[in-house]
Protein backbone atom coordinates (compact mmCIF):
# COMPACT_ATOMS: atom_id res chain seq x y z
CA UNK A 1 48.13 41.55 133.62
CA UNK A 2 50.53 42.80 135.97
CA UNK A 3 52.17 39.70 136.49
CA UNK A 4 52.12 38.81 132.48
CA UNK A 5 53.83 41.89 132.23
CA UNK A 6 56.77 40.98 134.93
CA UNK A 7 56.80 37.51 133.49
CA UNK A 8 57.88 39.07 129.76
CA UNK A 9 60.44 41.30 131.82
CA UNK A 10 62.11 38.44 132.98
CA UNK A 11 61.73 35.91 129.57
CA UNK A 12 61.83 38.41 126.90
CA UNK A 13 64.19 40.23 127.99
CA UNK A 14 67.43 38.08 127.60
CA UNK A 15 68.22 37.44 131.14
CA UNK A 16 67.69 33.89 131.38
CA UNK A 17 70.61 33.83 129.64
CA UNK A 18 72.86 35.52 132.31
CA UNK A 19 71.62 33.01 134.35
CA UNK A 20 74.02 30.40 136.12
CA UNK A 21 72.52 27.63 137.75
CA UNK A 22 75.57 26.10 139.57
CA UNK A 23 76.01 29.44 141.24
CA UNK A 24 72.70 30.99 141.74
CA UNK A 25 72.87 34.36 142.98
CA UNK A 26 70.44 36.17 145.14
CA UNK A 27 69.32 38.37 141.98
CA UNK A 28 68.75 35.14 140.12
CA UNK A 29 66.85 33.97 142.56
CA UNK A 30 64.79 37.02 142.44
CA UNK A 31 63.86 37.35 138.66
CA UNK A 32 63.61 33.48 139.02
CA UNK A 33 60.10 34.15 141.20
CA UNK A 34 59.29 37.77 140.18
CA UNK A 35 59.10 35.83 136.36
CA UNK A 36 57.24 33.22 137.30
CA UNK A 37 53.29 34.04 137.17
CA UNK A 38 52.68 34.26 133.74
CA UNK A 39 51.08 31.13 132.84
CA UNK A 40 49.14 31.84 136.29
CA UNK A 41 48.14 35.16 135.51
CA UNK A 42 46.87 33.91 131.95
CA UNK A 43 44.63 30.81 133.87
CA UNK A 44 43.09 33.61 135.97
CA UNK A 45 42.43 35.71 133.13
CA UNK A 46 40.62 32.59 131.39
CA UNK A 47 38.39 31.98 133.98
CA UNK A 48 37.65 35.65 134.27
CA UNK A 49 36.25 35.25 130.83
CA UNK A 50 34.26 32.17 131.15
CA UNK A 51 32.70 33.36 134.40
CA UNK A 52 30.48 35.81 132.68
CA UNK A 53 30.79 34.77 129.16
CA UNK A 54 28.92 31.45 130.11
CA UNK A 55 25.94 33.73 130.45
CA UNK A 56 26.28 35.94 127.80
CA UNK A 57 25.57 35.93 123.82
CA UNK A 58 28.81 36.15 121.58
CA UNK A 59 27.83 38.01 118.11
CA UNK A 60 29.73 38.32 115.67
CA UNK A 61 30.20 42.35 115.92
CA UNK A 62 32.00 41.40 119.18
CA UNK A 63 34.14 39.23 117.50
CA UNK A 64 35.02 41.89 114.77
CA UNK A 65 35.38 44.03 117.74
CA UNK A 66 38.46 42.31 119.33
CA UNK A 67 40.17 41.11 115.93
CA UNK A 68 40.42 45.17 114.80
CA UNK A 69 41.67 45.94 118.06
CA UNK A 70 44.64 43.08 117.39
CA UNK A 71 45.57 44.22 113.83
CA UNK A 72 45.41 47.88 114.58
CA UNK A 73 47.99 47.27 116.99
CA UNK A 74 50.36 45.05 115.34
CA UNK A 75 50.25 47.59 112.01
CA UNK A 76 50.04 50.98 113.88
CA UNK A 77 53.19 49.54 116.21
CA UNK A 78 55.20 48.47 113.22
CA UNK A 79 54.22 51.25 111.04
CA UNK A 80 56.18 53.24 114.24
CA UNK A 81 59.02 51.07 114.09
CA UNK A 82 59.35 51.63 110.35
CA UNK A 83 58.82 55.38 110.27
CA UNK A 84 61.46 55.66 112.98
CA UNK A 85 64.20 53.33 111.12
CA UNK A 86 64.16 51.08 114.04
CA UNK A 87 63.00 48.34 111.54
CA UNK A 88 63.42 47.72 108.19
CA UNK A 89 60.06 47.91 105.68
CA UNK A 90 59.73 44.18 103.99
CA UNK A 91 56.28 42.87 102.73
CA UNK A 92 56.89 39.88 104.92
CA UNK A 93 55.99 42.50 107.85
CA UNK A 94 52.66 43.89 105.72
CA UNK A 95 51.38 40.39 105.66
CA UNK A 96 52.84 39.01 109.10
CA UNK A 97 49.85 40.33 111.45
CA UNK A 98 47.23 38.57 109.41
CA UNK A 99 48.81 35.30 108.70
CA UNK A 100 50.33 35.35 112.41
CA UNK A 101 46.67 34.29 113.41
CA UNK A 102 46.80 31.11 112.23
CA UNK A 103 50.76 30.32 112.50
CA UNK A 104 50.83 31.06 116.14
CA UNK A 105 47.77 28.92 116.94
CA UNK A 106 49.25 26.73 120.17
CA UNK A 107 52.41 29.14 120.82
CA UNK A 108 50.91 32.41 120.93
CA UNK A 109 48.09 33.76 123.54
CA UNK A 110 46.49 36.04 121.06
CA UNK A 111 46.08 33.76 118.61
CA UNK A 112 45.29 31.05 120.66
CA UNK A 113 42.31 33.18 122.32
CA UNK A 114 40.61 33.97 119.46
CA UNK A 115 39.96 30.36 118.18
CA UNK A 116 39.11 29.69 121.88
CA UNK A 117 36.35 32.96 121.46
CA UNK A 118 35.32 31.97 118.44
CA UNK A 119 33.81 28.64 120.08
CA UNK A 120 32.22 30.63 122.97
CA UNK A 121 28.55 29.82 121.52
CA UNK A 122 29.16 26.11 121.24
CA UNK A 123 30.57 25.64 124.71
CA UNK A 124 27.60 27.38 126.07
CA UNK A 125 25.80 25.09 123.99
CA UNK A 126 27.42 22.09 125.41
CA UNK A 127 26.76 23.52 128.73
CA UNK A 128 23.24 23.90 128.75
CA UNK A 129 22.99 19.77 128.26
CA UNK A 130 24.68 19.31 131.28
CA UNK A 131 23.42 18.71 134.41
CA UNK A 132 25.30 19.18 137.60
CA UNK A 133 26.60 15.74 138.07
CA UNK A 134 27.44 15.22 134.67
CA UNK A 135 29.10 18.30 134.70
CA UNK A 136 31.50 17.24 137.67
CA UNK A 137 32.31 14.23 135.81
CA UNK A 138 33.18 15.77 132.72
CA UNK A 139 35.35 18.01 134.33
CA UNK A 140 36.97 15.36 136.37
CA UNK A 141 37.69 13.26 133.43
CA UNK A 142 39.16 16.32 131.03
CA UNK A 143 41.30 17.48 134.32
CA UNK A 144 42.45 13.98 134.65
CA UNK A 145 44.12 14.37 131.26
CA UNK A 146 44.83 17.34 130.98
CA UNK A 147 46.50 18.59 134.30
CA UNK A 148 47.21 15.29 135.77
CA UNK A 149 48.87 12.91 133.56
CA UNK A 150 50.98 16.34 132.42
CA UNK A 151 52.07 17.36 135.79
CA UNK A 152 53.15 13.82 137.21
CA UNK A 153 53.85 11.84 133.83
CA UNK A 154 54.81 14.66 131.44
CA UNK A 155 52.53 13.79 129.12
CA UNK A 156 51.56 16.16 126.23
CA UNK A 157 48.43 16.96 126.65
CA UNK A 158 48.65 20.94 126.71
CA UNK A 159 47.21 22.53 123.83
CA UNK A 160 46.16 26.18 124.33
CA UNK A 161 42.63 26.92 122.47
CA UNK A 162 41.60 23.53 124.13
CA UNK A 163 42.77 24.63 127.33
CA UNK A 164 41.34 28.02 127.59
CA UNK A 165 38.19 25.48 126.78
CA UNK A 166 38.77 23.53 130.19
CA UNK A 167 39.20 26.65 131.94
CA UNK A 168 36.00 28.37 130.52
CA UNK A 169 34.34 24.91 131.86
CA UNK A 170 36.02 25.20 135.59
CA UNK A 171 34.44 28.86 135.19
CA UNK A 172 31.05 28.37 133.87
CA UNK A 173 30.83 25.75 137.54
CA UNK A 174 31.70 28.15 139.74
CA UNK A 175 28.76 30.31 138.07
CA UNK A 176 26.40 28.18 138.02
CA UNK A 177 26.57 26.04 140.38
CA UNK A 178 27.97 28.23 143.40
CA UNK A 179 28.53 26.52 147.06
CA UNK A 180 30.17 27.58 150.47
CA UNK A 181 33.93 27.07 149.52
CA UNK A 182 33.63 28.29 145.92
CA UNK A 183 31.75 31.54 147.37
CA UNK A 184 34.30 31.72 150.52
CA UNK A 185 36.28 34.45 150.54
CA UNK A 186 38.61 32.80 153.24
CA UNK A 187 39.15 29.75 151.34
CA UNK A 188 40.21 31.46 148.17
CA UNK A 189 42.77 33.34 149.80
CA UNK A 190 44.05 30.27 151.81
CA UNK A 191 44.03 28.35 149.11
CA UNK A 192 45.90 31.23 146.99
CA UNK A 193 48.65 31.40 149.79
CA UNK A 194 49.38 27.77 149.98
CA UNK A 195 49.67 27.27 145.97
CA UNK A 196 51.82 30.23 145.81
CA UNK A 197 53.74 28.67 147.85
CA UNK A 198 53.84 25.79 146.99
CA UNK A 199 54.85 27.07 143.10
CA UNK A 200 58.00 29.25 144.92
CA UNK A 201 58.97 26.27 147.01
CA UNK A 202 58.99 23.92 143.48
CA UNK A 203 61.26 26.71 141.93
CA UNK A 204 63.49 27.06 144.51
CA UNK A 205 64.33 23.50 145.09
CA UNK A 206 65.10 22.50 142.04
CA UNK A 207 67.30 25.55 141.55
CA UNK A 208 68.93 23.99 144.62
CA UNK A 209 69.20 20.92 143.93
CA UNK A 210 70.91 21.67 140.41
CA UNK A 211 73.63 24.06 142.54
CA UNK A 212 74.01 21.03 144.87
CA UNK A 213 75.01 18.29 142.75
CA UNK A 214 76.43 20.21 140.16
CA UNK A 215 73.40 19.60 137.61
CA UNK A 216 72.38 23.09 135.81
CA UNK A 217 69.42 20.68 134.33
CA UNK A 218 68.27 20.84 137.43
CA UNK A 219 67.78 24.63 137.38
CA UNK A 220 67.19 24.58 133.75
CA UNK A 221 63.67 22.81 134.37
CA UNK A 222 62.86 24.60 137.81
CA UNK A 223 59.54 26.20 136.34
CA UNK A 224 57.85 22.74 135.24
CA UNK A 225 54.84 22.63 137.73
CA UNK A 226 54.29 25.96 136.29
CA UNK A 227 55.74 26.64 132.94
CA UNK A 228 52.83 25.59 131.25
CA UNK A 229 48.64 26.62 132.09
CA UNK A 230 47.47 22.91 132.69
CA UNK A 231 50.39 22.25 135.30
CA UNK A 232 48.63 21.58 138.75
CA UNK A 233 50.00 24.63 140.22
CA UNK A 234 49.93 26.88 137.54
CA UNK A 235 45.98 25.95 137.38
CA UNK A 236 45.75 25.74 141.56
CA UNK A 237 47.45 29.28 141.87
CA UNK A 238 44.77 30.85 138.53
CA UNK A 239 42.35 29.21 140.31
CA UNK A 240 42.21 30.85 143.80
CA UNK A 241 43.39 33.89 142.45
CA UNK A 242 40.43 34.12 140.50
CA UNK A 243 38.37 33.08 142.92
CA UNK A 244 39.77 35.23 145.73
CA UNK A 245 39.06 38.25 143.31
CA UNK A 246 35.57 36.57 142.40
CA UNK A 247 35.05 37.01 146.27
CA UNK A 248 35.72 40.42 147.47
CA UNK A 249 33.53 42.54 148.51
CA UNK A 250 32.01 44.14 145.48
CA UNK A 251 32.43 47.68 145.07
CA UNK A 252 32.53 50.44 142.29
CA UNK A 253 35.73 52.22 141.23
CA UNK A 254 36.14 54.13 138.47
CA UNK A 255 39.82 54.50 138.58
CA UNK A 256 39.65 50.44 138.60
CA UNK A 257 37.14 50.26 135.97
CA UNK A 258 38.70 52.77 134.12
CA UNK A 259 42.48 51.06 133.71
CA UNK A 260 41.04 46.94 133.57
CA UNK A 261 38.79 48.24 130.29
CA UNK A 262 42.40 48.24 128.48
CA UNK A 263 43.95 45.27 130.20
CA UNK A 264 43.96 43.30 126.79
CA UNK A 265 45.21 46.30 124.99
CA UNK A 266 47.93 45.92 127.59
CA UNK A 267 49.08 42.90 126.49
CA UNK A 268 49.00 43.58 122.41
CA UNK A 269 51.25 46.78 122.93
CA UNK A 270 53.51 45.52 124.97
CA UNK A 271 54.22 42.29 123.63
CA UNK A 272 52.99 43.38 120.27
CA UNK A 273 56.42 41.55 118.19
CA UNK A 274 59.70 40.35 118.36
CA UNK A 275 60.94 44.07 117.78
CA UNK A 276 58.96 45.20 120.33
CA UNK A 277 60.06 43.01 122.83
CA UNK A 278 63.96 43.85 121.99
CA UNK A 279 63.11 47.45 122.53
CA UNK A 280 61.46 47.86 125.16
CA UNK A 281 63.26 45.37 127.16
CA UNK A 282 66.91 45.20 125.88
CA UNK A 283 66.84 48.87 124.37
CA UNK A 284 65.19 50.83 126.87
CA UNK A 285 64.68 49.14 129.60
CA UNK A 286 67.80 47.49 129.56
CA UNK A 287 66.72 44.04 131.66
CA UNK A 288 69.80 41.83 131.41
CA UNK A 289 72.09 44.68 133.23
CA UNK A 290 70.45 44.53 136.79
CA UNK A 291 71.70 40.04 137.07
CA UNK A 292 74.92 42.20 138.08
CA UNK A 293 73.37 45.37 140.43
CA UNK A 294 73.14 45.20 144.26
CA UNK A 295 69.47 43.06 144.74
CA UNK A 296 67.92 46.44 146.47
CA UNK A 297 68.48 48.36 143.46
CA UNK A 298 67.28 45.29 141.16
CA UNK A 299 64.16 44.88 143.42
CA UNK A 300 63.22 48.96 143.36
CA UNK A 301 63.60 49.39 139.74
CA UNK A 302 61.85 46.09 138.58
CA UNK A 303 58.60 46.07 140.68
CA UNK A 304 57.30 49.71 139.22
CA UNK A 305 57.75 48.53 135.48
CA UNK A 306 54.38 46.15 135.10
CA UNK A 307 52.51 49.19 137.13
CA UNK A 308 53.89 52.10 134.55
CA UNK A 309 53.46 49.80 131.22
CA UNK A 310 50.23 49.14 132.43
CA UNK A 311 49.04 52.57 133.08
CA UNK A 312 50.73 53.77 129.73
CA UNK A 313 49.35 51.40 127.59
CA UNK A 314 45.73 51.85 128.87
CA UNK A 315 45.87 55.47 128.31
CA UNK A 316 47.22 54.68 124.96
CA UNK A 317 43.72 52.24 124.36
CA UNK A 318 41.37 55.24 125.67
CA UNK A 319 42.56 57.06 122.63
CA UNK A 320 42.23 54.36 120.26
CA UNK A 321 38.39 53.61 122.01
CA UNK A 322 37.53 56.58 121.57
CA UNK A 323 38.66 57.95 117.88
CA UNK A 324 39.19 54.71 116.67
CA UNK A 325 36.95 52.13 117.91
CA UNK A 326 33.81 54.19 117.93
CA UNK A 327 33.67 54.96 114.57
CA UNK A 328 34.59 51.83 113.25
CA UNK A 329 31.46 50.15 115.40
CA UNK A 330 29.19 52.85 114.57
CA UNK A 331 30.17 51.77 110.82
CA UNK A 332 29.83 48.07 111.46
CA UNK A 333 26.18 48.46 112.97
CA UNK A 334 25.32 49.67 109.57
CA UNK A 335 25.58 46.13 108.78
């Protein structure tokens, strides 16, 4: 979530605007590859998922669960923004966090996730008739398409909920059927180093190459093995990062376990709306300033933001857990 969070800083923000291609500047550069993990970070958090939710039951009370968490945010956030004068009251707003659900299906994570959860049982489902080889080949074949043909013909094959699909399948294999590389710490983290590099390399270059020929195209299209999930790098570097986390040593933390509990609260604060976005990245934060500071002073004050809006907004989501989900479960087990 950390790097979702410095992703947004970077896109959100408005300062790929100040950015000039022809004459790339060390700073540019910078945001460039601090901004680059999101779709990454989103792959990893996927697989996350599927890895124990392939042996898990989905209820419906679960489901319930995570939808009141999503529009107590987006109403308790505006309802801020309103009471403040920030924003102006309109109906459209009232009715905007329910009917965003469905609009945003294919351009928005939230929304995309929960059609992806709601089909949880029947992948499962469709899991349990596999057996291993089967399995491989299916997973071969829907890779094929999917990552493939979109990396190295541009073709369109990305479409989110079916995506986090794929990557709930890549998961479930690694669970169940486990084998020396999958389980080997050494080759996750090797494998994490060379796609990461490979992804800054791909960036880089092309940046490059658009300065060198005079082609700000070039630049303009420097994220494309990585701008979307189901590009071979974005899914090589989620990959390895999940499975280098998958293969530490395990060990109990309570500070950890305390702060990842809120990590998709996290994401719903922060990035709860457009108005959200322009204030805490143009308005307080004030982003698109630093393309112009010295890079030391760009690097210092950029890399603590993710860790501070992370640590905020889960302390924010053990309130709401505790005098606001509680009750309302305790209500819905009634039923």
């Amino acid at each position: 979530m950390l790097s979702v969070i410095a992703h947004h800083s970077v896109v959100n923000s408005g300062l790929t605007s100040t950015y000039d291609y022809l004459h790339p500047t060390a700073q540019q550069y910078f945001f460039e590859v601090w901004g680059m993990w999101g779709k990454t970070a989103i792959n990893s958090f996927i697989l996350i998922s599927g890895y124990f939710l392939c042996k898990q039951t989905l209820t419906w009370k679960r489901y319930v669960k995570l939808l009141f968490e999503i529009l107590f945010y987006s109403y308790i956030i505006q309802l801020i923004f309103w009471s403040t004068g920030y924003e102006a009251f309109t109906l459209v707003d009232v009715v905007k966090p329910m009917v965003f659900l469905f609009q945003s299906i294919n351009s928005n994570f939230v929304a995309s996730f929960m059609v992806f959860y709601a089909f949880v049982p029947l992948y499962n489902k469709l899991i349990g008739t596999l057996d291993q080889k089967m399995f491989q080949r299916f997973l071969l074949g829907i890779l094929f398409v999917c990552t493939f043909t979109a990396t190295f013909f541009h073709s369109s094959t990305m479409n989110e909920p079916f995506w986090y699909a794929v990557l709930y399948f890549i998961a479930a294999y690694f669970r169940l059927y486990p084998n020396k590389y999958t389980d080997s710490r050494k080759v996750a983290i090797a494998g994490l180093i060379l796609f990461a590099v490979l992804s800054i390399a791909s960036v880089v270059i092309l940046i490059e190459l658009g300065a060198k020929f005079g082609n700000s195209n070039w630049g303009l299209w420097c994220y494309y093995f990585v701008s979307d999930s189901n590009k071979l790098l974005a899914l090589g570097v989620g990959v390895f990062s999940f499975l280098t986390a998958k293969n530490m040593k395990s060990f109990t933390n309570k500070i950890i376990n305390f702060f990842s509990a809120g990590t998709f609260a996290v994401l719903l604060i922060h990035a709860a709306s457009d108005t959200m976005r322009h204030w805490l990245w143009k308005d307080l934060l004030a982003m698109p300033r630093l393309i112009h500071k010295d890079l030391l002073y760009v690097i210092a004050y950029s890399i603590p933001i993710p860790i501070v809006i992370y640590i905020l907004c889960s302390l924010i989501d053990v309130l709401r857990r505790r005098y606001v989900e509680k009750p309302f479960m305790r209500w819905i087990d009634k039923y």
